[in-house]
C-alpha atoms as a PDB file:
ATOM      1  CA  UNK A   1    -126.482 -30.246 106.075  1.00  0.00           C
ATOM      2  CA  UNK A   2    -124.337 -29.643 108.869  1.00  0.00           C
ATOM      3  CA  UNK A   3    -123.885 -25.854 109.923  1.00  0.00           C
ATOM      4  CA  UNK A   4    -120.883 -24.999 112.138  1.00  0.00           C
ATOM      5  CA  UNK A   5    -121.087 -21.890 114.475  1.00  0.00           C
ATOM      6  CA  UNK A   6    -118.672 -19.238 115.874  1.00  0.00           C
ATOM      7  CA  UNK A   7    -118.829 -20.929 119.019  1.00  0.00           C
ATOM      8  CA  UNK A   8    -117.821 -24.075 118.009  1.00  0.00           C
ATOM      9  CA  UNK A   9    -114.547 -22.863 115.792  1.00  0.00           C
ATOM     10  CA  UNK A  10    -113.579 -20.136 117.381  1.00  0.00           C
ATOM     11  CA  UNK A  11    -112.930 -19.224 121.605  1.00  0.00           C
ATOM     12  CA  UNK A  12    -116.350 -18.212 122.948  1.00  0.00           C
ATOM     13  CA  UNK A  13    -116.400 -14.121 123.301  1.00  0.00           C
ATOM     14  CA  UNK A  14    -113.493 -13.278 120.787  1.00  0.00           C
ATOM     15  CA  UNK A  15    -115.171 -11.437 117.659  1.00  0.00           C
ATOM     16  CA  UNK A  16    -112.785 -11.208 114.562  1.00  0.00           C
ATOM     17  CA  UNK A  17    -113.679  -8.929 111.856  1.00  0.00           C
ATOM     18  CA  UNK A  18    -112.897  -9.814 107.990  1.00  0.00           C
ATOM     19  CA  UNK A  19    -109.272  -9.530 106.852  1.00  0.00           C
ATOM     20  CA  UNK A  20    -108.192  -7.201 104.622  1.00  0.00           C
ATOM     21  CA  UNK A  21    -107.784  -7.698 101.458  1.00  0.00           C
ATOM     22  CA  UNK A  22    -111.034 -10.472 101.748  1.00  0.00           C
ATOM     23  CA  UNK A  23    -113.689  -9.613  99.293  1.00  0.00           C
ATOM     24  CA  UNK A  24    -113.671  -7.675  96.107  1.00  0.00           C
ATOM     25  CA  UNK A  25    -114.672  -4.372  96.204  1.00  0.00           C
ATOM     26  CA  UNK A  26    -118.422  -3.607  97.178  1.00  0.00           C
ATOM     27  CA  UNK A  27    -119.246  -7.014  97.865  1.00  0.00           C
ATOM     28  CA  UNK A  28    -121.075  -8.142 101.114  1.00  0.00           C
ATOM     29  CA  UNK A  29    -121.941 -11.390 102.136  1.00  0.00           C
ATOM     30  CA  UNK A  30    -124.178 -13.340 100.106  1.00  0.00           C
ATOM     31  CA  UNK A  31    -126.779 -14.927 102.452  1.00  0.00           C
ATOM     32  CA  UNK A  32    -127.082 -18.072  99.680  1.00  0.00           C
ATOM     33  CA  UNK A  33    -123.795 -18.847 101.032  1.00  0.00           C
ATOM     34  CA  UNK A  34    -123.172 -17.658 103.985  1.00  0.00           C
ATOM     35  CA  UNK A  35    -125.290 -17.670 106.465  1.00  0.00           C
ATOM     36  CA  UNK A  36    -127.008 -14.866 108.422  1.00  0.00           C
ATOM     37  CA  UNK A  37    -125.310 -15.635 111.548  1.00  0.00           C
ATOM     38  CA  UNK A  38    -121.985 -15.505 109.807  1.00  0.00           C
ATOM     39  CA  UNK A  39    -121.694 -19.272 109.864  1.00  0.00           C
ATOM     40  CA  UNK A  40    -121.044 -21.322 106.817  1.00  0.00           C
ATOM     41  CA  UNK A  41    -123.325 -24.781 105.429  1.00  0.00           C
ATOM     42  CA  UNK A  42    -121.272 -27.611 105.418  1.00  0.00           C
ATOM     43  CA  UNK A  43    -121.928 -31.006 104.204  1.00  0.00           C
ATOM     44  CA  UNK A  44    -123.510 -34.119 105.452  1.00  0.00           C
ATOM     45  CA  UNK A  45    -120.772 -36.931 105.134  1.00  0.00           C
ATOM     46  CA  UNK A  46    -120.892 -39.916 107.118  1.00  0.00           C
ATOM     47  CA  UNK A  47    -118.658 -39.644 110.483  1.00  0.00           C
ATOM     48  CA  UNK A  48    -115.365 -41.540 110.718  1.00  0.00           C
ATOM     49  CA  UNK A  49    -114.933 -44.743 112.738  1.00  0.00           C
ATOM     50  CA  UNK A  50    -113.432 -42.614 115.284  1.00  0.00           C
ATOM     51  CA  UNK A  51    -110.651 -39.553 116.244  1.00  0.00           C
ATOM     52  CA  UNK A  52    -106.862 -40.232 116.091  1.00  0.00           C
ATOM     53  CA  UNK A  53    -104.555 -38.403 118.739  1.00  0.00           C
ATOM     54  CA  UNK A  54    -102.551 -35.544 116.647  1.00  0.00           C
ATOM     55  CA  UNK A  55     -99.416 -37.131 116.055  1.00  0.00           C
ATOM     56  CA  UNK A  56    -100.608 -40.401 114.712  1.00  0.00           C
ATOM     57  CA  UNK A  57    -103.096 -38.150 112.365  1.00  0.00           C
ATOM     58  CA  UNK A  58     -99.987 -36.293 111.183  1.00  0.00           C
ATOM     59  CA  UNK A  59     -98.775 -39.593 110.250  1.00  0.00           C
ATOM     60  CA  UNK A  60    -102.195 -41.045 108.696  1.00  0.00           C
ATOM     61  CA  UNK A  61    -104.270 -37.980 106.824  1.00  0.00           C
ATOM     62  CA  UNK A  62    -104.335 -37.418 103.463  1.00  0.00           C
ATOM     63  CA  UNK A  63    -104.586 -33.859 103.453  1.00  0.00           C
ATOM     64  CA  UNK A  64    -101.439 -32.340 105.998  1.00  0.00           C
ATOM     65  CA  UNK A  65    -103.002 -29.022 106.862  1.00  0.00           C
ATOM     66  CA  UNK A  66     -99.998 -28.627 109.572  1.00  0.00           C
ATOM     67  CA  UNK A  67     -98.617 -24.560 109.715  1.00  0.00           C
ATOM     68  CA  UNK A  68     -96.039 -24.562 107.575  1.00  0.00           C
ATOM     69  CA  UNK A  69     -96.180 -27.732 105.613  1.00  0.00           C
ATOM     70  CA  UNK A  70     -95.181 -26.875 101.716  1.00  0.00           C
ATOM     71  CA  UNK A  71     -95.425 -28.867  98.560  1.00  0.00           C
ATOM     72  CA  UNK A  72     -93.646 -28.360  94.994  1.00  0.00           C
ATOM     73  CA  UNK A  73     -95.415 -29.587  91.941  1.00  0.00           C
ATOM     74  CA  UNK A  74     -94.272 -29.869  88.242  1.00  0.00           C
ATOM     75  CA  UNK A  75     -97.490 -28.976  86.326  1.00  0.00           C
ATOM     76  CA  UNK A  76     -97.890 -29.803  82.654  1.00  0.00           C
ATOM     77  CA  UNK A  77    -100.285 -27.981  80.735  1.00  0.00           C
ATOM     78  CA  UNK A  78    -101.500 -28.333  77.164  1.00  0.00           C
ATOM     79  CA  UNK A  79    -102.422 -24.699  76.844  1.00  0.00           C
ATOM     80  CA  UNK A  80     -99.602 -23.280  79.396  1.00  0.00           C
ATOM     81  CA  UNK A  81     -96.530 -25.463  79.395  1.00  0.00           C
ATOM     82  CA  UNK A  82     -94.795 -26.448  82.221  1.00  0.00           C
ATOM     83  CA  UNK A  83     -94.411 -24.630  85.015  1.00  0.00           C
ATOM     84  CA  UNK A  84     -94.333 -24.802  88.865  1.00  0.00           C
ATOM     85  CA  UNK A  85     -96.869 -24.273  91.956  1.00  0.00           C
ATOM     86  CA  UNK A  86     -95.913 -24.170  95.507  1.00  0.00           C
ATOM     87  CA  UNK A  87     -98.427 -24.683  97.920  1.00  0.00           C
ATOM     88  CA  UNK A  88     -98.052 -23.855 101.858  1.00  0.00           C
ATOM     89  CA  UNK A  89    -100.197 -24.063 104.772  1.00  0.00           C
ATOM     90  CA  UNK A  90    -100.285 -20.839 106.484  1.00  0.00           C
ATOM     91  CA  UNK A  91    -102.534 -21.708 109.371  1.00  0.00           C
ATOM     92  CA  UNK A  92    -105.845 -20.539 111.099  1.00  0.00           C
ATOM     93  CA  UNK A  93    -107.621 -17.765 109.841  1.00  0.00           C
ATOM     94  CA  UNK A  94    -110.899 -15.894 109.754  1.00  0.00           C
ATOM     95  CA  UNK A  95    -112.616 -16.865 106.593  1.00  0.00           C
ATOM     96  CA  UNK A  96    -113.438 -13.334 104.374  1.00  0.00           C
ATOM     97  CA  UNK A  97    -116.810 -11.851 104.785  1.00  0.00           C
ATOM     98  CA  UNK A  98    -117.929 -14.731 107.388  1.00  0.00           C
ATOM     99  CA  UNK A  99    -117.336 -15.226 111.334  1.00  0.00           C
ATOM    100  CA  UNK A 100    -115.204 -18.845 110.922  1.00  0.00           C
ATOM    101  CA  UNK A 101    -112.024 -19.746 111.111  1.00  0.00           C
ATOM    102  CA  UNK A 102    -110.376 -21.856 108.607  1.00  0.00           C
ATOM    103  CA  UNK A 103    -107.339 -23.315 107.358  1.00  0.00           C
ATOM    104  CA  UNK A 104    -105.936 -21.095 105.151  1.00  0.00           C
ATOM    105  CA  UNK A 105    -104.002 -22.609 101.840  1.00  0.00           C
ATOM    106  CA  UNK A 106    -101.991 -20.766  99.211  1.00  0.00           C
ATOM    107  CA  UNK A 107    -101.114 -21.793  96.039  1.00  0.00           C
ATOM    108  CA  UNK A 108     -98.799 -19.650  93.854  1.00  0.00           C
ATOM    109  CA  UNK A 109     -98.061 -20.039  90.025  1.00  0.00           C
ATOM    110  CA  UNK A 110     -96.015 -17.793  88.008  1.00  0.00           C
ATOM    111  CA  UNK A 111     -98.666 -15.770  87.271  1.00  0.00           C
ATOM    112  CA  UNK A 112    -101.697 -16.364  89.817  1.00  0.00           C
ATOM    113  CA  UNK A 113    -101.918 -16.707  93.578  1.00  0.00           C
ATOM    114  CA  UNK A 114    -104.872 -19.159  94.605  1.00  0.00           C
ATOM    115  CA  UNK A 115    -105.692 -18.947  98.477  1.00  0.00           C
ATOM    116  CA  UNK A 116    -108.520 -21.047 100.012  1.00  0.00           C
ATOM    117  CA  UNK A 117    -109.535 -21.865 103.210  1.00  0.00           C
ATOM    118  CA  UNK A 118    -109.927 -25.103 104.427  1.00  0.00           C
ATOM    119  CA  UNK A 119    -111.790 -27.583 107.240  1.00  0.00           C
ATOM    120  CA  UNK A 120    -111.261 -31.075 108.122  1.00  0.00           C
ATOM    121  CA  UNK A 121    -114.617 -32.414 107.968  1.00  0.00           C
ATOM    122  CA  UNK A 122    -115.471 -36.656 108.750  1.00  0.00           C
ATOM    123  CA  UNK A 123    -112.530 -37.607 107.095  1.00  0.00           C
ATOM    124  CA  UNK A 124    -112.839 -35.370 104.074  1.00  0.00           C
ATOM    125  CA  UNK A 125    -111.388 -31.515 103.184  1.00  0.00           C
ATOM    126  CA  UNK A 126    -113.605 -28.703 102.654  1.00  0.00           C
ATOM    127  CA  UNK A 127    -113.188 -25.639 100.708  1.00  0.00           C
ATOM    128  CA  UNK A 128    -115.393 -22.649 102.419  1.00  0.00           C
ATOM    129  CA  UNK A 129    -114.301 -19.788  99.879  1.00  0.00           C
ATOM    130  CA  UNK A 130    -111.422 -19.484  96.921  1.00  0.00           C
ATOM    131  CA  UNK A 131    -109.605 -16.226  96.229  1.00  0.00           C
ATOM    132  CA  UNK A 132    -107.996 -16.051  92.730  1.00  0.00           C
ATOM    133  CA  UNK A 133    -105.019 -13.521  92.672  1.00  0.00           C
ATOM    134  CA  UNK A 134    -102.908 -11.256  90.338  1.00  0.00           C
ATOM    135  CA  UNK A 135    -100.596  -8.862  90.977  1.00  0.00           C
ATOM    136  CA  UNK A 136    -101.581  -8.598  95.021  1.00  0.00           C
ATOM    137  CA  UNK A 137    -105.317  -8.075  94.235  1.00  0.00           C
ATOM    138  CA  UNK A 138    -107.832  -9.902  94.282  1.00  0.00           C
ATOM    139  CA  UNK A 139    -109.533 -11.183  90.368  1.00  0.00           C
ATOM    140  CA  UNK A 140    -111.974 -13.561  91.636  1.00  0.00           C
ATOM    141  CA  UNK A 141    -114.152 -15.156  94.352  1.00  0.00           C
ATOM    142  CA  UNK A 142    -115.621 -18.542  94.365  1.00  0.00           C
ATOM    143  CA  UNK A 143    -117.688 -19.447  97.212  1.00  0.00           C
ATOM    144  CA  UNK A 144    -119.899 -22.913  97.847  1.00  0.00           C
ATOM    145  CA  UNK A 145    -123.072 -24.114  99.739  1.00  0.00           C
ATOM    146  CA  UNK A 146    -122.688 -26.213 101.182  1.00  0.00           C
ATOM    147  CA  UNK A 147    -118.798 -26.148 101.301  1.00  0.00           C
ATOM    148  CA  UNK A 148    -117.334 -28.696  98.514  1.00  0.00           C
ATOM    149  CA  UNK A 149    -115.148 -31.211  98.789  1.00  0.00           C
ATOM    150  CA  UNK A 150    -111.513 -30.808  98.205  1.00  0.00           C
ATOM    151  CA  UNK A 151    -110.330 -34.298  98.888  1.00  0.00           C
ATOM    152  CA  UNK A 152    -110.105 -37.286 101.740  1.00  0.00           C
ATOM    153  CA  UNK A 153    -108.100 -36.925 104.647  1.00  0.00           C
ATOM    154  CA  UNK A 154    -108.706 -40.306 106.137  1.00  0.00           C
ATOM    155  CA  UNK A 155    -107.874 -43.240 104.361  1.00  0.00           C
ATOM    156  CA  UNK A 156    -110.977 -45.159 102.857  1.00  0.00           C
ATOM    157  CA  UNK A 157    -111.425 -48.544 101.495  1.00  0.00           C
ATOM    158  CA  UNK A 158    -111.449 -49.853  97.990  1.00  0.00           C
ATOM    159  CA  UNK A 159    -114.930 -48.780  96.335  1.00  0.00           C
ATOM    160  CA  UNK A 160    -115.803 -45.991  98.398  1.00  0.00           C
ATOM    161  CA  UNK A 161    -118.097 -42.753  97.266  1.00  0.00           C
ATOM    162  CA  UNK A 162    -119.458 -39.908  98.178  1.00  0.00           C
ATOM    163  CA  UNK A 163    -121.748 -37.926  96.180  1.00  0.00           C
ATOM    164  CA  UNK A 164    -121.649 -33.841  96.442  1.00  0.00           C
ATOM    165  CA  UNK A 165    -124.622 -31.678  95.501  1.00  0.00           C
ATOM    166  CA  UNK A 166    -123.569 -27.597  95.685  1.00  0.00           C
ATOM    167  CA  UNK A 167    -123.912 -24.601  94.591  1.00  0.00           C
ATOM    168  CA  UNK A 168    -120.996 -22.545  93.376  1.00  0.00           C
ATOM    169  CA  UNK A 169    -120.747 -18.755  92.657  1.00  0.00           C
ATOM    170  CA  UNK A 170    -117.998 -17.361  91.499  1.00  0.00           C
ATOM    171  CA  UNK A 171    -117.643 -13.407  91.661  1.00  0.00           C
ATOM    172  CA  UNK A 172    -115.327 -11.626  88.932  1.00  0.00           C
ATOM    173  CA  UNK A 173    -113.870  -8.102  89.863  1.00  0.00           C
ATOM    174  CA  UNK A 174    -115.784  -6.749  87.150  1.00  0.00           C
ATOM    175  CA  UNK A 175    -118.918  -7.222  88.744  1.00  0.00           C
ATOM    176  CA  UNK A 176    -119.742 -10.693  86.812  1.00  0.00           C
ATOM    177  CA  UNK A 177    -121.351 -13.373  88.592  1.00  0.00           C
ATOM    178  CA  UNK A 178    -121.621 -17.142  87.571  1.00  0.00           C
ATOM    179  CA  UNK A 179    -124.329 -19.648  89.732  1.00  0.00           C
ATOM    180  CA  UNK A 180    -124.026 -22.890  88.965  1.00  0.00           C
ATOM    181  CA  UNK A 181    -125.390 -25.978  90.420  1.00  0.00           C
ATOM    182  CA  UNK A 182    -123.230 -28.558  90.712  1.00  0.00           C
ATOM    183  CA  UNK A 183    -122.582 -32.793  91.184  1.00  0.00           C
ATOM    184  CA  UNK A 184    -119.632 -34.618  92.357  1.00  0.00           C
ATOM    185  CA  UNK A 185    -119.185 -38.168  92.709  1.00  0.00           C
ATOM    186  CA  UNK A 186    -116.155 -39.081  94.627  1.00  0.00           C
ATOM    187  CA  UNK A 187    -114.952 -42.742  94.583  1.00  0.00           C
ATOM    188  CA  UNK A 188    -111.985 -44.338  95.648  1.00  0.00           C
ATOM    189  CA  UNK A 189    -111.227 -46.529  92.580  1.00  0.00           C
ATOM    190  CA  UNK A 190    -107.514 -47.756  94.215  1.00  0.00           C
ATOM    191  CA  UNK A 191    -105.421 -48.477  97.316  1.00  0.00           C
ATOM    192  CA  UNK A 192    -102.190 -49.388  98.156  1.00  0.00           C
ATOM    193  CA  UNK A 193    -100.945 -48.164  94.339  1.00  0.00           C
ATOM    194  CA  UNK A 194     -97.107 -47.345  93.496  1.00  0.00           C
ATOM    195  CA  UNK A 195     -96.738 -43.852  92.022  1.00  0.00           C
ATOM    196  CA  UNK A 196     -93.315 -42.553  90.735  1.00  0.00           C
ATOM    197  CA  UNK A 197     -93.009 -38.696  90.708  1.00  0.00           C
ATOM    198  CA  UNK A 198     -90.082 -36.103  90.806  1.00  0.00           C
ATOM    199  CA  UNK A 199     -89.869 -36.569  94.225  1.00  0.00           C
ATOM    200  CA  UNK A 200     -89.702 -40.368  94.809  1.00  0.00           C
ATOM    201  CA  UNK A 201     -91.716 -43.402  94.155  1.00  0.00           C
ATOM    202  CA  UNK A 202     -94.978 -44.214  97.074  1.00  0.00           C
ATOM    203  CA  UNK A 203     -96.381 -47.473  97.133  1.00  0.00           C
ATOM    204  CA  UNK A 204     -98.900 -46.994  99.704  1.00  0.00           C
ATOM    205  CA  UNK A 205    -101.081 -44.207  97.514  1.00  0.00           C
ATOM    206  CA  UNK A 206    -104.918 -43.858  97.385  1.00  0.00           C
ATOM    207  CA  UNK A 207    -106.674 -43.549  94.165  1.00  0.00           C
ATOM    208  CA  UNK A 208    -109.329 -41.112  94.202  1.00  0.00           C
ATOM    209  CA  UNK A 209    -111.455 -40.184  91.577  1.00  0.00           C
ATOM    210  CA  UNK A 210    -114.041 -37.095  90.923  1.00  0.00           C
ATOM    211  CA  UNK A 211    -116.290 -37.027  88.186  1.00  0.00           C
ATOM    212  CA  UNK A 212    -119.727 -34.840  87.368  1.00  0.00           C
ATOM    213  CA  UNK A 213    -122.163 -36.648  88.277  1.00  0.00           C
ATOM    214  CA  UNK A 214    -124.763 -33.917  86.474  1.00  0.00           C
ATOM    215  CA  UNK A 215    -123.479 -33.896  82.956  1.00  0.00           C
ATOM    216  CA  UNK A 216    -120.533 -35.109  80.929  1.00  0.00           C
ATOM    217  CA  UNK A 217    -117.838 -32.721  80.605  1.00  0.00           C
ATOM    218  CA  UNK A 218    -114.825 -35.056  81.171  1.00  0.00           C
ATOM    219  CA  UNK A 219    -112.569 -31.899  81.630  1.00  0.00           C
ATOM    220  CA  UNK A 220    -114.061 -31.318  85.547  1.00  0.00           C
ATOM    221  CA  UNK A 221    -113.053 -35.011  85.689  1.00  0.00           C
ATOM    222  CA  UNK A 222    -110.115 -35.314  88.234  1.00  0.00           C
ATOM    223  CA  UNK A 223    -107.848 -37.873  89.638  1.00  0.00           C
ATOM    224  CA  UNK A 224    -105.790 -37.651  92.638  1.00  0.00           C
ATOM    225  CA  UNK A 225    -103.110 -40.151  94.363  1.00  0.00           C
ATOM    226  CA  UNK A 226    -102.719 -39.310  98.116  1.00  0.00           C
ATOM    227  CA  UNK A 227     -99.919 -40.664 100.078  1.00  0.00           C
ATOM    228  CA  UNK A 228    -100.783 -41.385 103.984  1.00  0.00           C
ATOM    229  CA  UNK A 229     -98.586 -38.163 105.813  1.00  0.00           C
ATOM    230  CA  UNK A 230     -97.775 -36.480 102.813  1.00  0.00           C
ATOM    231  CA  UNK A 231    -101.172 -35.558 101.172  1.00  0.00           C
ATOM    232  CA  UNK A 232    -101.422 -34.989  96.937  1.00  0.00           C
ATOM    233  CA  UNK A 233     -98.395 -37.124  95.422  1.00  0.00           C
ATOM    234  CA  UNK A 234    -100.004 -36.801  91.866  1.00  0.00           C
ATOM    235  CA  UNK A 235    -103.558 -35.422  89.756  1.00  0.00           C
ATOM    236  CA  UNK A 236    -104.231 -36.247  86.654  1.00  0.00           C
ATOM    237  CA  UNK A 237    -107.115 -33.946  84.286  1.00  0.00           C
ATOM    238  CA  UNK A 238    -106.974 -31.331  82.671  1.00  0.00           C
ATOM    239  CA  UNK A 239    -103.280 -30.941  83.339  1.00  0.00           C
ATOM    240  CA  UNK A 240    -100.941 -33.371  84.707  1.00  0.00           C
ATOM    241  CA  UNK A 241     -99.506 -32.237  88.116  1.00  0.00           C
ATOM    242  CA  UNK A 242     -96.765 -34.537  90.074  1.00  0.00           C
ATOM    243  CA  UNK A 243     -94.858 -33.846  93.460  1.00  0.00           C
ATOM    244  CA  UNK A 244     -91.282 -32.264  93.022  1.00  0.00           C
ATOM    245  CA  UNK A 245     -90.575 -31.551  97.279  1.00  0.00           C
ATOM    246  CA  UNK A 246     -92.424 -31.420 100.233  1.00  0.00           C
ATOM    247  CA  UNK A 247     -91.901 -30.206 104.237  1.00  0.00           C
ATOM    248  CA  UNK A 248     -94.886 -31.872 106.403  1.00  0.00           C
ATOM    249  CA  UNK A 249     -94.857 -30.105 110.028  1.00  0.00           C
ATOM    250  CA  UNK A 250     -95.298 -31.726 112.936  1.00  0.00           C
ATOM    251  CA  UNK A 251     -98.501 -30.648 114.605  1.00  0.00           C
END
């Protein structure tokens, strides 16, 4: 496991306290997940053939996290309908309840605000810590050691995998805790596909897959088309979601 310091994210001598807003009420770090130093586990994943400059990465990743990039999807859900989520990059921040910086991601539906915070990691996205939101508050905290994977960034070849062993706790505001232990198997299971959505047809997208690799429960099964300088084009699970608009920044 790879363990990322202060020092390494964030300017050496500049201490950042936890945002408001952060953690639910009366809850302190948990030193299963983060660590005592105020550092966070990450995974091991093998290291990419090499680093891009940031333009040609802009044009290349999977995964924009650019300031200010947005995406509109059209979700269909069996239980909910159909609806919308926008999703926008808001930029560095200081993760909740920990001393790293992050990418921080929100998602909003019509009735819940997701935000997580993100890291680029070997050619693959980490989640350090998920805030589910209602009305301005915060309803829930998921948090995961070592971080989990959220999806590729860099573009991988035909038959690729990566299996993910963590643990994920999830914190209700009502004091309940879940632990689980958890297995992901990522695979890429397509390249070069053509995917029509709302917002145009991509014939250059990735197919990536996620199954559990611990039990069978075919509704954590997920998979994703990612378009090279756009990011998620399409996911397909428990509910369908496809691309309506999107505005990639420039780095």
């Amino acid at each position: 496991m790879k363990r990322w310091s202060w020092a390494v994210l964030v300017a050496a001598g500049c201490w950042v306290g936890c945002g408001e807003g952060g953690s639910l009420p009366g809850q302190s770090n948990n030193p299963s997940v983060t660590n005592p130093d105020g550092t966070v586990t990450l995974p091991d994943i093998p290291a990419g053939t090499g680093d891009e400059d940031g333009q040609t990465r802009a044009l290349t990743t999977l995964w924009p996290l650019t300031q200010g990039s947005s995406w509109t999807y059209r979700i269909q859900d069996p239980s909910k309908g159909t609806f919308e989520k926008r999703v926008e990059v808001l930029g560095e921040q200081v993760v909740p309840e920990t001393t790293m910086k992050a990418i921080a991601v929100l998602s909003t539906q019509p009735n819940k605000e997701e935000m997580s915070w993100q890291l680029e990691l070997d050619g693959t996205v980490v989640r350090l810590r998920e805030e589910d939101r209602k009305q301005g508050k915060v309803s829930q905290v998921t948090t995961w050691n070592p971080a989990t994977v959220k999806a590729l960034s860099k573009p991988q070849a035909l038959g690729w995998s990566y299996t993910s062993d963590i643990r994920e706790l999830t914190l209700a505001d009502d004091g309940t805790l879940e632990d689980k232990d958890k297995t992901y198997v990522w695979r890429v299971v397509g390249v070069n596909e053509t995917v029509t959505t709302p917002a145009g047809t991509f014939t250059n997208a990735i197919r990536l897959e996620r199954k559990r690799g611990d039990k069978v429960k075919p509704d954590d099964d997920r998979i994703y088309w990612l378009v090279p300088g756009i990011g998620k084009v399409k996911e397909d699970g428990e509910r369908l979601e496809e691309l309506v608009s999107f505005d990639i920044k420039k780095p």
